[in-house]
N, C-alpha and C. Protein backbone atom coordinates (compact mmCIF):
# COMPACT_ATOMS: atom_id res chain seq x y z
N UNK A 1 -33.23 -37.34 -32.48
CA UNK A 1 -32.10 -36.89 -31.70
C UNK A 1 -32.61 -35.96 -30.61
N UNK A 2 -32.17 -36.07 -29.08
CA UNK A 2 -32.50 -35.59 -28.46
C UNK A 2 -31.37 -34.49 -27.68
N UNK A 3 -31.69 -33.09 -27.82
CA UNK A 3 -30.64 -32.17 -27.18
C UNK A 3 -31.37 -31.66 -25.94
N UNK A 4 -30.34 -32.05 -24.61
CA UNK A 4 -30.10 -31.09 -23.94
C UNK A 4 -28.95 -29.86 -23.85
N UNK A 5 -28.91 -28.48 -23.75
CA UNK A 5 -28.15 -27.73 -23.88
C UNK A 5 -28.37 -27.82 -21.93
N UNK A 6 -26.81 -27.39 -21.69
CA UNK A 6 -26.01 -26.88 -20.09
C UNK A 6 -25.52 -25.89 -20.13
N UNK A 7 -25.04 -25.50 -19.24
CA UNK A 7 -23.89 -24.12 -18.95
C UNK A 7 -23.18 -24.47 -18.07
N UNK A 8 -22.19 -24.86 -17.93
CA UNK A 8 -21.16 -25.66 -16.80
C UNK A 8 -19.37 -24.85 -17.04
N UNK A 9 -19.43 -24.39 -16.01
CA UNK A 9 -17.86 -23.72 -16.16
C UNK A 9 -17.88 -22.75 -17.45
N UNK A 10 -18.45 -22.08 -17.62
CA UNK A 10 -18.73 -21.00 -17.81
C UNK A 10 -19.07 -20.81 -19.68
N UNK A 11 -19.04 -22.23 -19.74
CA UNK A 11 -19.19 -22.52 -21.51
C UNK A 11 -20.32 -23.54 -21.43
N UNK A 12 -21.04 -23.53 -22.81
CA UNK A 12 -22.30 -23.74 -23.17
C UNK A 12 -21.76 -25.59 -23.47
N UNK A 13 -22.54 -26.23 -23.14
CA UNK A 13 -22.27 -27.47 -23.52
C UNK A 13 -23.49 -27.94 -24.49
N UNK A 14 -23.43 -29.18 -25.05
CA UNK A 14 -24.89 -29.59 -25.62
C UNK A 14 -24.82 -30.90 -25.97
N UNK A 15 -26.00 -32.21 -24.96
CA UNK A 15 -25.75 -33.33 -25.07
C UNK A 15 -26.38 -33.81 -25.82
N UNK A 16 -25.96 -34.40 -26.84
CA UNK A 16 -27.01 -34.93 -27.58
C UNK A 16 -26.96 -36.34 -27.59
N UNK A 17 -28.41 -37.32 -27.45
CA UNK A 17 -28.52 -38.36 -27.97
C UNK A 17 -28.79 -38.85 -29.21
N UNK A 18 -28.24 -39.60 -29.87
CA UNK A 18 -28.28 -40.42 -31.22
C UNK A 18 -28.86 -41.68 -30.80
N UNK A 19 -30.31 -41.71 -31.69
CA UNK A 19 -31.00 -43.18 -31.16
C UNK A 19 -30.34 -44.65 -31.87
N UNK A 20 -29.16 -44.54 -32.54
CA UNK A 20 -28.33 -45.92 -32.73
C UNK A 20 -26.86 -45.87 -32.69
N UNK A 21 -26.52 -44.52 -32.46
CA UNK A 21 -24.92 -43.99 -32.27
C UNK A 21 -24.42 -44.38 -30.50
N UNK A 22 -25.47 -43.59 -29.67
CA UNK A 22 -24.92 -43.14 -28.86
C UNK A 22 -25.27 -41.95 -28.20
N UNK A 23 -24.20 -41.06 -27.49
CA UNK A 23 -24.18 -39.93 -26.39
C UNK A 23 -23.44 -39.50 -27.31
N UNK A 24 -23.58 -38.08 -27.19
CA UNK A 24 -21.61 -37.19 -27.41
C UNK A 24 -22.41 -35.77 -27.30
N UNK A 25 -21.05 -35.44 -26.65
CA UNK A 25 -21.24 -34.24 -26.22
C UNK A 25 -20.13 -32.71 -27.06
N UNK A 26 -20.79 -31.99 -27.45
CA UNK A 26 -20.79 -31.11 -28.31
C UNK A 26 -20.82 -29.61 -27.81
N UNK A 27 -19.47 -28.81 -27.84
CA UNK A 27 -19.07 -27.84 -26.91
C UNK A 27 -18.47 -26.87 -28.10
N UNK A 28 -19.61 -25.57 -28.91
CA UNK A 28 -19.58 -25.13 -29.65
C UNK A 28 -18.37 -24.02 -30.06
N UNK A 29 -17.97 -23.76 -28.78
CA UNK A 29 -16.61 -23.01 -28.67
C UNK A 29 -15.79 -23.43 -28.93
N UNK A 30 -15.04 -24.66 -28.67
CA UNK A 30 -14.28 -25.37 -29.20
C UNK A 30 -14.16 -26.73 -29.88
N UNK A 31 -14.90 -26.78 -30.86
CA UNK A 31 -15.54 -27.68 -31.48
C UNK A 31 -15.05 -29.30 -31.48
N UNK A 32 -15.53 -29.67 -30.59
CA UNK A 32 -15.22 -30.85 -30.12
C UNK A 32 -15.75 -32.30 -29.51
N UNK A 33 -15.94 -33.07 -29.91
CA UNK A 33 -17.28 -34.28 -29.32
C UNK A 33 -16.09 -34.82 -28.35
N UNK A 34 -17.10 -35.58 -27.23
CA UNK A 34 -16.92 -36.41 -25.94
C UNK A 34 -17.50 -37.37 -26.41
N UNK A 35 -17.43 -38.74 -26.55
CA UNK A 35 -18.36 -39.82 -26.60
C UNK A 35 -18.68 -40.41 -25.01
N UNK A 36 -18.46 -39.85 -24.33
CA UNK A 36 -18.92 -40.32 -22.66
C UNK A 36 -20.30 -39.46 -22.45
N UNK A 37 -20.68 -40.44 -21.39
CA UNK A 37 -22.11 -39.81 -21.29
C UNK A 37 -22.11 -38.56 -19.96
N UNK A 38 -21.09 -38.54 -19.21
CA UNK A 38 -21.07 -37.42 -18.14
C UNK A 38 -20.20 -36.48 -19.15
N UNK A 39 -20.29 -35.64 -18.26
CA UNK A 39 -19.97 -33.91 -19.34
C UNK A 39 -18.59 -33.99 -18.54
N UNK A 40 -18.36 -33.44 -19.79
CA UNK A 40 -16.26 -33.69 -19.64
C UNK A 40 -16.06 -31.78 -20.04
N UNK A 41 -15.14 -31.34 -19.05
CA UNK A 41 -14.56 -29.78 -19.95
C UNK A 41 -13.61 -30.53 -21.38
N UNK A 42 -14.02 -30.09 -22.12
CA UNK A 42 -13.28 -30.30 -23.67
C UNK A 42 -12.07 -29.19 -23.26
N UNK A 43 -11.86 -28.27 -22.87
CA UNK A 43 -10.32 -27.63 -22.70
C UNK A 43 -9.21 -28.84 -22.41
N UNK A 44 -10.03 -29.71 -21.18
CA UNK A 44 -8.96 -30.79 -20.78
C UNK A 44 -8.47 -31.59 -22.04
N UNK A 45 -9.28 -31.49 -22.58
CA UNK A 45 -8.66 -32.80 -23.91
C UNK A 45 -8.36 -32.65 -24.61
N UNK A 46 -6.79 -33.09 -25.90
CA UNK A 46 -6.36 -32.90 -26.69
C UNK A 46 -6.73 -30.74 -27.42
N UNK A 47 -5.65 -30.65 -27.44
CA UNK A 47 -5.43 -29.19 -27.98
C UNK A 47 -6.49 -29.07 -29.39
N UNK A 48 -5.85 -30.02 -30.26
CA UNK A 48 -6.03 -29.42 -31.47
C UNK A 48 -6.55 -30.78 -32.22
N UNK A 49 -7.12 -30.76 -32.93
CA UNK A 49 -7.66 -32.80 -33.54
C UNK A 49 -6.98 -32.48 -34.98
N UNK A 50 -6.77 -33.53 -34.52
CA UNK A 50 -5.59 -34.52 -36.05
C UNK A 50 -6.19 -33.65 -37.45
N UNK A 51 -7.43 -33.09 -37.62
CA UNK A 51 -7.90 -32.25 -39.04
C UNK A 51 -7.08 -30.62 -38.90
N UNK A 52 -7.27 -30.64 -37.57
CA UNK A 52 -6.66 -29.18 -37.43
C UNK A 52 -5.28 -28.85 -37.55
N UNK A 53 -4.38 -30.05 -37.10
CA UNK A 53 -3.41 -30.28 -37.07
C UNK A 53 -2.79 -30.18 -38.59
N UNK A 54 -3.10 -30.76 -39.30
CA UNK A 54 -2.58 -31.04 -40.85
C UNK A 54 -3.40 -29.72 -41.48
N UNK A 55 -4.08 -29.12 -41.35
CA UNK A 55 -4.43 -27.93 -41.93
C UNK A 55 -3.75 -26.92 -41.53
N UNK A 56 -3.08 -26.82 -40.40
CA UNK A 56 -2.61 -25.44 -39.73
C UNK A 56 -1.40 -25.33 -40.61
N UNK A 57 -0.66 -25.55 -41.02
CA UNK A 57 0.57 -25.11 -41.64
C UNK A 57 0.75 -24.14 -42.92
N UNK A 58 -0.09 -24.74 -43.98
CA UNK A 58 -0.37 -23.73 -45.38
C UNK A 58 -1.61 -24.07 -45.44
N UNK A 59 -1.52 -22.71 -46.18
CA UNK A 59 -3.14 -22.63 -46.78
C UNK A 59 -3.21 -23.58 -47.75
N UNK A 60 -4.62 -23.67 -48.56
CA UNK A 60 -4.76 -25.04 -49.27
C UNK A 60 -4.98 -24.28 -50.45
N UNK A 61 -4.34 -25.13 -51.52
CA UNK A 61 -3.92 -24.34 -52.43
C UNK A 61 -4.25 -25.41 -53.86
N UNK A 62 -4.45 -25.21 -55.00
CA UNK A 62 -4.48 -26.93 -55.66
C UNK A 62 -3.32 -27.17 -56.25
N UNK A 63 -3.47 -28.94 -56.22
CA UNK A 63 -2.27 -29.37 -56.09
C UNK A 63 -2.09 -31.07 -57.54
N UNK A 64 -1.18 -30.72 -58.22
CA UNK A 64 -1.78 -31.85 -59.30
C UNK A 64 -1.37 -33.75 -58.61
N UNK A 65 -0.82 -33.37 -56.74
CA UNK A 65 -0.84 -34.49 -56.22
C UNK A 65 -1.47 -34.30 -55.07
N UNK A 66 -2.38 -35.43 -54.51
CA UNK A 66 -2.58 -35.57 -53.57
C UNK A 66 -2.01 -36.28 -52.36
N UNK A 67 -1.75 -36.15 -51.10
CA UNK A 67 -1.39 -37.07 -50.03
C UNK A 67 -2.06 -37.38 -49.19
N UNK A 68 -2.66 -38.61 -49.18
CA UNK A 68 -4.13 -39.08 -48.72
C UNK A 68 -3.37 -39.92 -47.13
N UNK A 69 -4.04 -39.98 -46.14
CA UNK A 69 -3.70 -39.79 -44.86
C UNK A 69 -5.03 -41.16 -44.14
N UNK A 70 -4.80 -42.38 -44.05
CA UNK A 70 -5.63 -43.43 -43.44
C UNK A 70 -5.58 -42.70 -41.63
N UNK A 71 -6.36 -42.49 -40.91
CA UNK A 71 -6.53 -41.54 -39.85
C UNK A 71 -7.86 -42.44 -38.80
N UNK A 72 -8.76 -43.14 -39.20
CA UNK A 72 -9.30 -44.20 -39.08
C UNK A 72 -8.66 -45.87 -39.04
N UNK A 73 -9.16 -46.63 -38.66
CA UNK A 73 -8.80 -48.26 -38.60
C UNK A 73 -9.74 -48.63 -39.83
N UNK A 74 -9.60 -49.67 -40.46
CA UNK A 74 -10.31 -50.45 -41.29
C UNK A 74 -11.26 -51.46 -40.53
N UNK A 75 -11.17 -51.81 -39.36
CA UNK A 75 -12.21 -52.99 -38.72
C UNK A 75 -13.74 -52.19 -38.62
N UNK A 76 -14.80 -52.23 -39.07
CA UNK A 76 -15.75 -51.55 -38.28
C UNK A 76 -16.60 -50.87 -39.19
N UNK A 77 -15.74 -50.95 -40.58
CA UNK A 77 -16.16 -50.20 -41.85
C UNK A 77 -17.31 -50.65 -42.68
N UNK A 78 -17.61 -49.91 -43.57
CA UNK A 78 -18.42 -50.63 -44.62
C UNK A 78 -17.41 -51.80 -46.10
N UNK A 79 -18.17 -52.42 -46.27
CA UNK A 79 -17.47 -53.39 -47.11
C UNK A 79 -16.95 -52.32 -48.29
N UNK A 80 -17.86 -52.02 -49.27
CA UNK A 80 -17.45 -50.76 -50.31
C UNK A 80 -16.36 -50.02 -49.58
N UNK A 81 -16.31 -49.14 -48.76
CA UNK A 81 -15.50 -48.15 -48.26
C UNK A 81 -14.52 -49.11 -47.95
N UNK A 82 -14.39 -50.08 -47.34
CA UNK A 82 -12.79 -50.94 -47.29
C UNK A 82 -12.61 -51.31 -48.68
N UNK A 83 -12.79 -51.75 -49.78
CA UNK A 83 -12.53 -51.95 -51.42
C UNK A 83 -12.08 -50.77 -51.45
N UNK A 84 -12.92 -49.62 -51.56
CA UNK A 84 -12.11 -48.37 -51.63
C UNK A 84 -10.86 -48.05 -50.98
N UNK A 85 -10.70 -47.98 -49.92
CA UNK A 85 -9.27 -47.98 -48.99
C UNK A 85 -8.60 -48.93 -49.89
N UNK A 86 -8.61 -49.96 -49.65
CA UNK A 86 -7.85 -50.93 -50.48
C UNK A 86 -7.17 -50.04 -51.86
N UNK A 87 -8.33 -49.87 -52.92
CA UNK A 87 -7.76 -49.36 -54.17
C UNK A 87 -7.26 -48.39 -54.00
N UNK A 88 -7.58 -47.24 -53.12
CA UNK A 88 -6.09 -46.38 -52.86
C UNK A 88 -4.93 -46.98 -52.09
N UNK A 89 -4.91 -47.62 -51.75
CA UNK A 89 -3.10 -48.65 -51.03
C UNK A 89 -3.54 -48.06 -49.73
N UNK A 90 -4.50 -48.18 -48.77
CA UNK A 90 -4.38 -47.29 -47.34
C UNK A 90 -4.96 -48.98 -46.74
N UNK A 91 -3.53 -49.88 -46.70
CA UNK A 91 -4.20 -50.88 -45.49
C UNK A 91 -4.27 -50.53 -44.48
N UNK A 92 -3.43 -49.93 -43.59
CA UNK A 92 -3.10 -49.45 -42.22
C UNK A 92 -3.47 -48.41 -42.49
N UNK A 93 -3.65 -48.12 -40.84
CA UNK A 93 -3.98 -46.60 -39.97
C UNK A 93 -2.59 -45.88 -40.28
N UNK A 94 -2.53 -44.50 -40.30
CA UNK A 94 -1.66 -43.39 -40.23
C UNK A 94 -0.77 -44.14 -41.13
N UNK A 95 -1.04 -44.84 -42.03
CA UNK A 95 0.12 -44.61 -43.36
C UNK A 95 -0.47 -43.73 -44.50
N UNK A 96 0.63 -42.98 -45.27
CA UNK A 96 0.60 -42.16 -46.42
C UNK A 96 0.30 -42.45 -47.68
N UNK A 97 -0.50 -42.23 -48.45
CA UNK A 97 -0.15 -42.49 -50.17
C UNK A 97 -0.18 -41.33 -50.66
N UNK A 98 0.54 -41.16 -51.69
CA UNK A 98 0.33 -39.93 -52.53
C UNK A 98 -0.47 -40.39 -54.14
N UNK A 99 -1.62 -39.61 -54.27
CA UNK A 99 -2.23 -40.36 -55.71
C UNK A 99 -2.28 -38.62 -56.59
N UNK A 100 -2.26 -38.81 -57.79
CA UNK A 100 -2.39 -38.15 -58.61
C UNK A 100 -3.93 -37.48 -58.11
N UNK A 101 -4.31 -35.55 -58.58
CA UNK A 101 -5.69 -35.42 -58.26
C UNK A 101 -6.41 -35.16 -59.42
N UNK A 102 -7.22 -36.34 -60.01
CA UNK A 102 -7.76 -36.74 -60.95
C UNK A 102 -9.16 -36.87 -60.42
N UNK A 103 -10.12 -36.81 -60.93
CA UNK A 103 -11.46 -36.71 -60.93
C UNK A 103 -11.93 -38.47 -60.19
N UNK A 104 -11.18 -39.58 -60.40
CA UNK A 104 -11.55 -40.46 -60.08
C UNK A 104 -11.25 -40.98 -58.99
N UNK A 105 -9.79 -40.24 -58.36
CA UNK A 105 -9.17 -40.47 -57.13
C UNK A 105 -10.34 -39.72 -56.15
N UNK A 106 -10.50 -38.21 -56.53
CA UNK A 106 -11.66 -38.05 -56.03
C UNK A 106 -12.98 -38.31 -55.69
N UNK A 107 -13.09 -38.88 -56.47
CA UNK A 107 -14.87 -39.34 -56.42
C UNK A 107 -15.01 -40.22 -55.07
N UNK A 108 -13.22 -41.40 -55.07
CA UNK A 108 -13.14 -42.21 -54.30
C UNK A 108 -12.55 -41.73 -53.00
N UNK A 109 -12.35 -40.64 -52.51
CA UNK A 109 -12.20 -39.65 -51.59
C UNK A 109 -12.95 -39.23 -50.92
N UNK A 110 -13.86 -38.87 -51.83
CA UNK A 110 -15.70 -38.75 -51.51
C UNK A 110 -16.32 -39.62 -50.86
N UNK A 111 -16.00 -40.94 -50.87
CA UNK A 111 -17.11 -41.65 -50.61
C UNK A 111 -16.34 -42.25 -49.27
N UNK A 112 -14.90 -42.22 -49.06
CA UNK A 112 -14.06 -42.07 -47.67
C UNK A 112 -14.02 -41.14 -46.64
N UNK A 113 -14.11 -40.23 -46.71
CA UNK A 113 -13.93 -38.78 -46.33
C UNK A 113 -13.80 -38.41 -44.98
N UNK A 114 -14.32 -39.09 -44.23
CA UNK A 114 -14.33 -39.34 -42.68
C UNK A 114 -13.34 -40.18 -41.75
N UNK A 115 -13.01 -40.90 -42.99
CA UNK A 115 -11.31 -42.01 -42.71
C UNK A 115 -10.40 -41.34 -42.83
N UNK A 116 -10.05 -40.66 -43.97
CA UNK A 116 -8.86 -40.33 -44.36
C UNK A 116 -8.76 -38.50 -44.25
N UNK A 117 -7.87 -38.05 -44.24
CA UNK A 117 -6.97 -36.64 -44.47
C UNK A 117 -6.52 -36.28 -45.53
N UNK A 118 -6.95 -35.51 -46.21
CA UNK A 118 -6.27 -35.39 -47.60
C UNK A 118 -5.31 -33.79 -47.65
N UNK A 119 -4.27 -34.56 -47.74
CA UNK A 119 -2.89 -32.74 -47.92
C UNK A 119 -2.84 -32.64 -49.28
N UNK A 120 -2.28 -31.46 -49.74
CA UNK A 120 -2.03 -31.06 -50.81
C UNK A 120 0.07 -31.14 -50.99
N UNK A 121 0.73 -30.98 -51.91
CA UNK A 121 1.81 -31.37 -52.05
C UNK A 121 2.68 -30.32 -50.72
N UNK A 122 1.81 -29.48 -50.78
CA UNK A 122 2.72 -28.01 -49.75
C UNK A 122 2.02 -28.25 -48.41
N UNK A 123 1.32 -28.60 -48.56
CA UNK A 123 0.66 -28.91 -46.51
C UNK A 123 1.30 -30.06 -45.94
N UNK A 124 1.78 -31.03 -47.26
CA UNK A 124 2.45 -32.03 -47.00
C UNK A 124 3.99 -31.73 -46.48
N UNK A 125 4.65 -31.17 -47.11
CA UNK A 125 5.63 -31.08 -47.34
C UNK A 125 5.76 -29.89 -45.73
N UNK A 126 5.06 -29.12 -45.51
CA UNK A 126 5.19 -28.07 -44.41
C UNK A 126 5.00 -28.45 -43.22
N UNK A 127 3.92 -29.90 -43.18
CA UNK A 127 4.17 -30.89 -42.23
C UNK A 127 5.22 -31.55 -41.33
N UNK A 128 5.88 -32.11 -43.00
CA UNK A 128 6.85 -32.98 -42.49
C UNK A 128 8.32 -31.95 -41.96
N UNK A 129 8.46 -31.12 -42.51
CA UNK A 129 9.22 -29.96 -41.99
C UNK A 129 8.78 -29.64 -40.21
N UNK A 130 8.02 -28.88 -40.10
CA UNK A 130 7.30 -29.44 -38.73
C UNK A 130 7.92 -29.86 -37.75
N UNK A 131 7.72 -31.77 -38.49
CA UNK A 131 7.74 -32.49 -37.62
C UNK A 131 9.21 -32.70 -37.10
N UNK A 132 9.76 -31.92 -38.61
CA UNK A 132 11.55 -32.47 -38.37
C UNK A 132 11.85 -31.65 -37.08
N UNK A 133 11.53 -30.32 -37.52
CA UNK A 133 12.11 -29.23 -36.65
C UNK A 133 11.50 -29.95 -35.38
N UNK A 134 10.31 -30.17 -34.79
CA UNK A 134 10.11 -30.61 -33.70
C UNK A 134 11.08 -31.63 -33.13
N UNK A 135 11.15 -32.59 -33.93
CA UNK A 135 12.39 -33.51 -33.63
C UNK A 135 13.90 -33.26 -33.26
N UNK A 136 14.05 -32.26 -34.58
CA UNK A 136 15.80 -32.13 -34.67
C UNK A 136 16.40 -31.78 -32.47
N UNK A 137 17.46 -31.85 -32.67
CA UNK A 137 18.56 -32.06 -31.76
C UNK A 137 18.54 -30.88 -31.02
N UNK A 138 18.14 -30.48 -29.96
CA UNK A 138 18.15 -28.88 -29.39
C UNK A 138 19.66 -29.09 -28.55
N UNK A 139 19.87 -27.81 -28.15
CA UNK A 139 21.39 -27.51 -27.47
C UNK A 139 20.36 -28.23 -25.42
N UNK A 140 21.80 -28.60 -25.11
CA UNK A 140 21.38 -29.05 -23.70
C UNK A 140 21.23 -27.97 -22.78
N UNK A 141 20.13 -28.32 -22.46
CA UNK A 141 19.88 -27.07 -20.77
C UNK A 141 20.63 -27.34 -20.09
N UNK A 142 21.22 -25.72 -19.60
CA UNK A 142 21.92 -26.43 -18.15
C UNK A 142 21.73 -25.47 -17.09
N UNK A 143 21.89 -26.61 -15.80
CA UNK A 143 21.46 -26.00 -15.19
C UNK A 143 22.48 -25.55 -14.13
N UNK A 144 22.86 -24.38 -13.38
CA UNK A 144 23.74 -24.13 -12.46
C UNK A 144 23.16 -24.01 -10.74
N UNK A 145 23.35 -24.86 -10.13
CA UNK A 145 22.98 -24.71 -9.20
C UNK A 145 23.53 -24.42 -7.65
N UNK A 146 24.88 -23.60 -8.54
CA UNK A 146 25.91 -22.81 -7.59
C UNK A 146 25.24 -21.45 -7.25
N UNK A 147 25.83 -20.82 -6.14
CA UNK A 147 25.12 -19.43 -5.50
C UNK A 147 25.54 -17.88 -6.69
N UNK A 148 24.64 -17.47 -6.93
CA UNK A 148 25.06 -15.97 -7.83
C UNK A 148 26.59 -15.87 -6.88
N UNK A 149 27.49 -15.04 -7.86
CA UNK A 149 28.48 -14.59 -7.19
C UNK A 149 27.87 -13.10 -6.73
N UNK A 150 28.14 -12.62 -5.47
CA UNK A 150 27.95 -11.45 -5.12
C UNK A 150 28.17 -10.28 -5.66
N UNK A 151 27.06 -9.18 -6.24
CA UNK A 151 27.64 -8.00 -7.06
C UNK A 151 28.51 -7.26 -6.35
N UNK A 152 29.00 -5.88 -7.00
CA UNK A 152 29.71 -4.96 -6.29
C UNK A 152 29.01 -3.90 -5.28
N UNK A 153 27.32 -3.96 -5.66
CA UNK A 153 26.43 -3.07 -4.96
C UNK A 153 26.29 -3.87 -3.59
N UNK A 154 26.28 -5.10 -3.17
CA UNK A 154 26.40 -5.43 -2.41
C UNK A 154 27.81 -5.34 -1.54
N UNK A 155 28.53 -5.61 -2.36
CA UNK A 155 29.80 -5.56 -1.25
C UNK A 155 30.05 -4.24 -0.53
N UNK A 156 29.66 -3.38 -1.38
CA UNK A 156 29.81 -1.66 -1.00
C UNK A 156 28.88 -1.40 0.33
N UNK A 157 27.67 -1.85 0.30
CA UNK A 157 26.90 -2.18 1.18
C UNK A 157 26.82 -2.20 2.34
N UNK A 158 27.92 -3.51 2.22
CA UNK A 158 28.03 -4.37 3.42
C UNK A 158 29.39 -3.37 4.18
């Protein structure tokens, strides 16, 4: 692997080559890869990544269920690791399962780990709350785009 480190806009960048991956670029402040080979500001792109996202709500706490999170595609995979997906029910991308957290669900968690998201019953649940509130129905803006009526300090004024 070959690193060049930069300094561009006022943050440290660092390109690294992978001799069968690829480029990506790696910006330690805000921990974030580019897979393009010209240097991109990472501020411009996405706020927060999909791990950060599902962690920010509660702390992680243990939980006797898990809610396992497909966050990856299945095309592209290893054969084992798709059997695995499979035996947890994760055909599709961004669908949910919830599995019991048993030593064996884990093991098979383990050997996914880079596909999937795993919540606990309360990160889950603080999520989907979240998402409601983001959703639910706000009151309508409005807007007036008639002239202030004139105060009394003005009229005295005048």
């Amino acid at each position: 692997m070959r690193q060049v480190s930069c300094f561009q806009n006022h943050k440290l960048y660092t390109f690294k080559q992978h001799s069968n991956i690829g480029a990506s670029l790696y910006c330690p402040n805000e921990h974030q890869y580019s897979n393009r080979r010209r240097l991109i500001p990472v501020s411009k792109r996405r706020e927060m990544s999909a791990f950060k996202a599902y962690k920010a709500c509660v702390p992680i706490a243990w939980s006797p269920n898990l809610y396992i999170t497909l966050v990856r595609g299945i095309p592209g995979t290893r054969r084992l690791h798709r059997r695995t997906l499979e035996a947890l029910r994760l055909g599709k991308c961004n669908r949910t399962v919830m599995r019991w957290n048993t030593p064996t669900v884990r093991g098979m968690l383990q050997q996914v780990k880079r596909l999937v998201v795993i919540e606990t019953e309360e990160m889950f649940k603080a999520r989907k709350e979240k998402e409601a509130k983001h959703r639910a129905i706000r009151p309508p803006l409005v807007v007036s785009h008639l002239p202030a009526p004139a105060s009394e300090s003005s009229q005295q004024a005048a």
